[in-house]
C-alpha atoms as a PDB file:
ATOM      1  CA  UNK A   1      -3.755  10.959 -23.510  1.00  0.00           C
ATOM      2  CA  UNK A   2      -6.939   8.678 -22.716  1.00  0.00           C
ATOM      3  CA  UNK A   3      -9.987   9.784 -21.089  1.00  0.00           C
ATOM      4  CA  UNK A   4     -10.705   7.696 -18.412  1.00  0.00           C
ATOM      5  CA  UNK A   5     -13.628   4.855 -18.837  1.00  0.00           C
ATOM      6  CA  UNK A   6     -14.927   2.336 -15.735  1.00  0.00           C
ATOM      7  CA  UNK A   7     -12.161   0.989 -14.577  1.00  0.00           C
ATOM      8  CA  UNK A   8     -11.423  -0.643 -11.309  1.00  0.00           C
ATOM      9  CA  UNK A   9      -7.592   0.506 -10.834  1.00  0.00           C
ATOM     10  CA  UNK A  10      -8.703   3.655 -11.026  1.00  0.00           C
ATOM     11  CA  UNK A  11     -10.048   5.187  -7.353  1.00  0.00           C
ATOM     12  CA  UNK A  12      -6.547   2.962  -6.492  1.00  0.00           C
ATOM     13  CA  UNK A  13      -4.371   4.871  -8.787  1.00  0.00           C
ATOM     14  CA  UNK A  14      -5.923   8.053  -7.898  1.00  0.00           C
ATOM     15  CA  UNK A  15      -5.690   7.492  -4.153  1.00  0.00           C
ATOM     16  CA  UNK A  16      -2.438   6.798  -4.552  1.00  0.00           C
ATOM     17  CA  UNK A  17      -1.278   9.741  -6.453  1.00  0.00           C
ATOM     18  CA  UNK A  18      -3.320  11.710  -3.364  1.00  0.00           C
ATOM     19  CA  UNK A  19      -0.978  10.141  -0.988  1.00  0.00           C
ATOM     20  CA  UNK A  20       1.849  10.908  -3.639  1.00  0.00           C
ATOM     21  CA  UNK A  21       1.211  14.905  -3.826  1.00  0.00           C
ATOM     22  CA  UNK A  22       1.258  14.881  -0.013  1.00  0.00           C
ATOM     23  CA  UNK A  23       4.675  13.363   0.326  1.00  0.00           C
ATOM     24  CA  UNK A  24       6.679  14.830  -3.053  1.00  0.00           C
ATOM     25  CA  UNK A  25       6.697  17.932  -5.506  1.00  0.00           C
ATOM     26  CA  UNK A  26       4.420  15.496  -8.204  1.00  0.00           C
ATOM     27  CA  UNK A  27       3.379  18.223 -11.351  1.00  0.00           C
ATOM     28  CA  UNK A  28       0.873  14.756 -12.493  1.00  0.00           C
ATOM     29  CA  UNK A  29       0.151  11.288 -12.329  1.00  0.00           C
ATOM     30  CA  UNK A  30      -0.516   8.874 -15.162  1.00  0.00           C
ATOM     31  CA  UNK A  31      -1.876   5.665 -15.169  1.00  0.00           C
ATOM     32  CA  UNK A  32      -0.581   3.309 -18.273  1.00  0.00           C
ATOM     33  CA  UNK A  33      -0.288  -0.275 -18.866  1.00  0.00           C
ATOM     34  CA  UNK A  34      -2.775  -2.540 -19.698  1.00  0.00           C
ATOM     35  CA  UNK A  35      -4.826  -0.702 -17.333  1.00  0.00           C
ATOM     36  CA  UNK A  36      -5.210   1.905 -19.444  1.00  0.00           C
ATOM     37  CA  UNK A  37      -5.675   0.249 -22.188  1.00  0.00           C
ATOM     38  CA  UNK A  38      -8.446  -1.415 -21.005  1.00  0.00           C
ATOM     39  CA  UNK A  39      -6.735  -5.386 -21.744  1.00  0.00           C
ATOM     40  CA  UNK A  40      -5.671  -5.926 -17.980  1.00  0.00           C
ATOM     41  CA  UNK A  41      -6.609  -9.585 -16.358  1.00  0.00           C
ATOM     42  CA  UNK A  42      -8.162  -9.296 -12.578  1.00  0.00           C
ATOM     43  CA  UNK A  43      -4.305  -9.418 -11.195  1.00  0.00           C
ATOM     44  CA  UNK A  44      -3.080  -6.556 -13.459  1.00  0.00           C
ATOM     45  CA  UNK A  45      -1.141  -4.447 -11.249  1.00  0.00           C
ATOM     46  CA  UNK A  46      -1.537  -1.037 -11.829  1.00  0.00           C
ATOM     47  CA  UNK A  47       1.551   0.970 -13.674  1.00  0.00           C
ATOM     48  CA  UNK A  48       1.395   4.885 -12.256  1.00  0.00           C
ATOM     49  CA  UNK A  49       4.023   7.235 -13.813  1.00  0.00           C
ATOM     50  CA  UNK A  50       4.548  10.302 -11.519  1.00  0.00           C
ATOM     51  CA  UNK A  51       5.965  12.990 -12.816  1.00  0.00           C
ATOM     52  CA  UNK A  52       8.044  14.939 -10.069  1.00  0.00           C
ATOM     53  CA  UNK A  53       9.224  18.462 -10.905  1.00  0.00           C
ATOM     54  CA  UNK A  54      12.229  19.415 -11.280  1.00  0.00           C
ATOM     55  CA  UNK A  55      15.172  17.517 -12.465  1.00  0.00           C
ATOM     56  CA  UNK A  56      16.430  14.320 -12.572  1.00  0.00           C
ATOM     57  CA  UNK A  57      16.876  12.594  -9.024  1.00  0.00           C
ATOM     58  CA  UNK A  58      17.959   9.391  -7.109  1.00  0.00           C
ATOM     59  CA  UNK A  59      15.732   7.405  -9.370  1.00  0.00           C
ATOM     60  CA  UNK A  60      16.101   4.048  -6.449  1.00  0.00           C
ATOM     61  CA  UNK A  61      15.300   6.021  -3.414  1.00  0.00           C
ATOM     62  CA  UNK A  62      12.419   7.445  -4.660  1.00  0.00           C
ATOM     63  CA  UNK A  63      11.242   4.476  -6.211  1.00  0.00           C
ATOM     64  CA  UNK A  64      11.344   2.647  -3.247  1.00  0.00           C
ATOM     65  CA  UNK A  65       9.915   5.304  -1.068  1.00  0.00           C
ATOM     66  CA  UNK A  66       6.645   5.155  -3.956  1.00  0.00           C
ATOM     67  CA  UNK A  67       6.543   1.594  -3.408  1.00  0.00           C
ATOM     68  CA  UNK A  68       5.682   2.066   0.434  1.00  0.00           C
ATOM     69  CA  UNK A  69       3.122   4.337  -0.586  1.00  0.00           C
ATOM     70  CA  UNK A  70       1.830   1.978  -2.935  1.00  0.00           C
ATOM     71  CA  UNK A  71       1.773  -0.991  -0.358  1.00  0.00           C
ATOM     72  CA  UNK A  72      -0.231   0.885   2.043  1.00  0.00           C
ATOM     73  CA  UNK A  73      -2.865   1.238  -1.681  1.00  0.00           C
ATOM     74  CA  UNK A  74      -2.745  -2.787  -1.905  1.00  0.00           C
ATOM     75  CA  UNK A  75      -3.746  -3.655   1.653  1.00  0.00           C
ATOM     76  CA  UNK A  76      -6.554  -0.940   1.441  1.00  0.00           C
ATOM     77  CA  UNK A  77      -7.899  -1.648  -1.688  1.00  0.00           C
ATOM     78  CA  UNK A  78      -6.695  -5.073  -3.189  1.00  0.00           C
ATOM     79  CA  UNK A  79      -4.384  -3.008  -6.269  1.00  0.00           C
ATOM     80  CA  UNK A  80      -0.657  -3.550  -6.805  1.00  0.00           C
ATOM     81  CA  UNK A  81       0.320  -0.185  -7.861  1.00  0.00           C
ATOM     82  CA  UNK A  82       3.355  -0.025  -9.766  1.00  0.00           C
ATOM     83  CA  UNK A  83       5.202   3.415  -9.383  1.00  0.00           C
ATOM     84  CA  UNK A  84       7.182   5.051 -11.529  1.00  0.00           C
ATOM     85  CA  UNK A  85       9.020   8.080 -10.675  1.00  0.00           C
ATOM     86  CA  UNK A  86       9.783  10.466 -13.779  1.00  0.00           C
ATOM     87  CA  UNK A  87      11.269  13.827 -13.444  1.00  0.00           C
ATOM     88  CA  UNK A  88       9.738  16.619 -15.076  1.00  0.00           C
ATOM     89  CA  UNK A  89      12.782  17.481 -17.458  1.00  0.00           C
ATOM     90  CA  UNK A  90      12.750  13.764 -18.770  1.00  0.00           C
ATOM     91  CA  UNK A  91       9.064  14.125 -19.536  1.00  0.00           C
ATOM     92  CA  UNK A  92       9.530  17.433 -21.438  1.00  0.00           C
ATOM     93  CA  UNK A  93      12.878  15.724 -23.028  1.00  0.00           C
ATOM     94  CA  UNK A  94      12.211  11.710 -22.972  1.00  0.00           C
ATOM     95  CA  UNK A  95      15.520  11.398 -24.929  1.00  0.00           C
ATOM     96  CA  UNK A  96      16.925  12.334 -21.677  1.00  0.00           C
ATOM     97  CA  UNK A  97      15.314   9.180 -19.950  1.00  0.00           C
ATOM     98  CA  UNK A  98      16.461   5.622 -20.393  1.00  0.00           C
ATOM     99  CA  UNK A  99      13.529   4.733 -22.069  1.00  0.00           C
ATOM    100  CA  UNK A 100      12.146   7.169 -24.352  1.00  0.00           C
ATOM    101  CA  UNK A 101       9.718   4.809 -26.125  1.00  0.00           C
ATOM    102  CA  UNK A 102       8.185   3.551 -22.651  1.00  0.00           C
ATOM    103  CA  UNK A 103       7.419   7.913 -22.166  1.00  0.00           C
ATOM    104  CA  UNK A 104       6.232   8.207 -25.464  1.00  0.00           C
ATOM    105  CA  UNK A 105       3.758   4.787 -24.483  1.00  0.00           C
ATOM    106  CA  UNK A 106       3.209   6.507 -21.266  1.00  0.00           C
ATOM    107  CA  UNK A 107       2.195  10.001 -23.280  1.00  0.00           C
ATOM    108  CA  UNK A 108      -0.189   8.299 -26.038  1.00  0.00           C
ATOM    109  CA  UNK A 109      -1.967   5.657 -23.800  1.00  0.00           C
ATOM    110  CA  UNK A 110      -2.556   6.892 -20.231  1.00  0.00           C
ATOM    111  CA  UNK A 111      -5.249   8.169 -18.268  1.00  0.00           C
ATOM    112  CA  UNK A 112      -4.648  11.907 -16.514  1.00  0.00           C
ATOM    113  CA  UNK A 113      -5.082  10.732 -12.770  1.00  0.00           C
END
């Protein structure tokens, strides 16, 4: 994982993974994409993994519960957060996920919120 440089998504991303812990059992949050990478374009949304513990859930209700979290982040600050909800077991197992590569991505280029 990245250490994180100046970056503009990232009091966003971190506000909204504060607003995240508050509401689920979240072990960490990542932020990956292009705005960890540092190659993001002023409307870059910002992608946040959040890894829940436990097992696997209702991937859609929790996704769309993150996204009102993350709209109340874009009319504050101005950043689309992107949510993604991962469970702790798929983390620890990606081949359990439906997209290993995007975990190992997630693993080698994010930023520790």
């Amino acid at each position: 994982m990245k250490a994180a440089k100046a970056n503009p998504a990232l009091p966003a991303a971190r506000r909204f993974a504060q607003q995240v812990a508050l509401a689920y059992p979240m072990q960490q949050a990542i932020l990956f994409g292009s705005r960890a990478r540092g190659d993001a374009h002023a409307e870059s949304d910002a992608d946040v993994a959040i890894i829940l513990k436990g097992q696997a859930g209702h991937f859609v209700h929790t996704k769309m519960a993150l996204d009102d979290i993350a709209y109340d982040i874009l009319l504050d600050t101005g950043i689309r957060v992107q949510p993604l909800p991962v469970w702790e077991s798929e983390w620890q197992q990606p081949e359990q996920y439906s997209n290993p590569s995007l975990l190992g991505n997630i693993a080698r280029e994010g930023i520790r919120l």
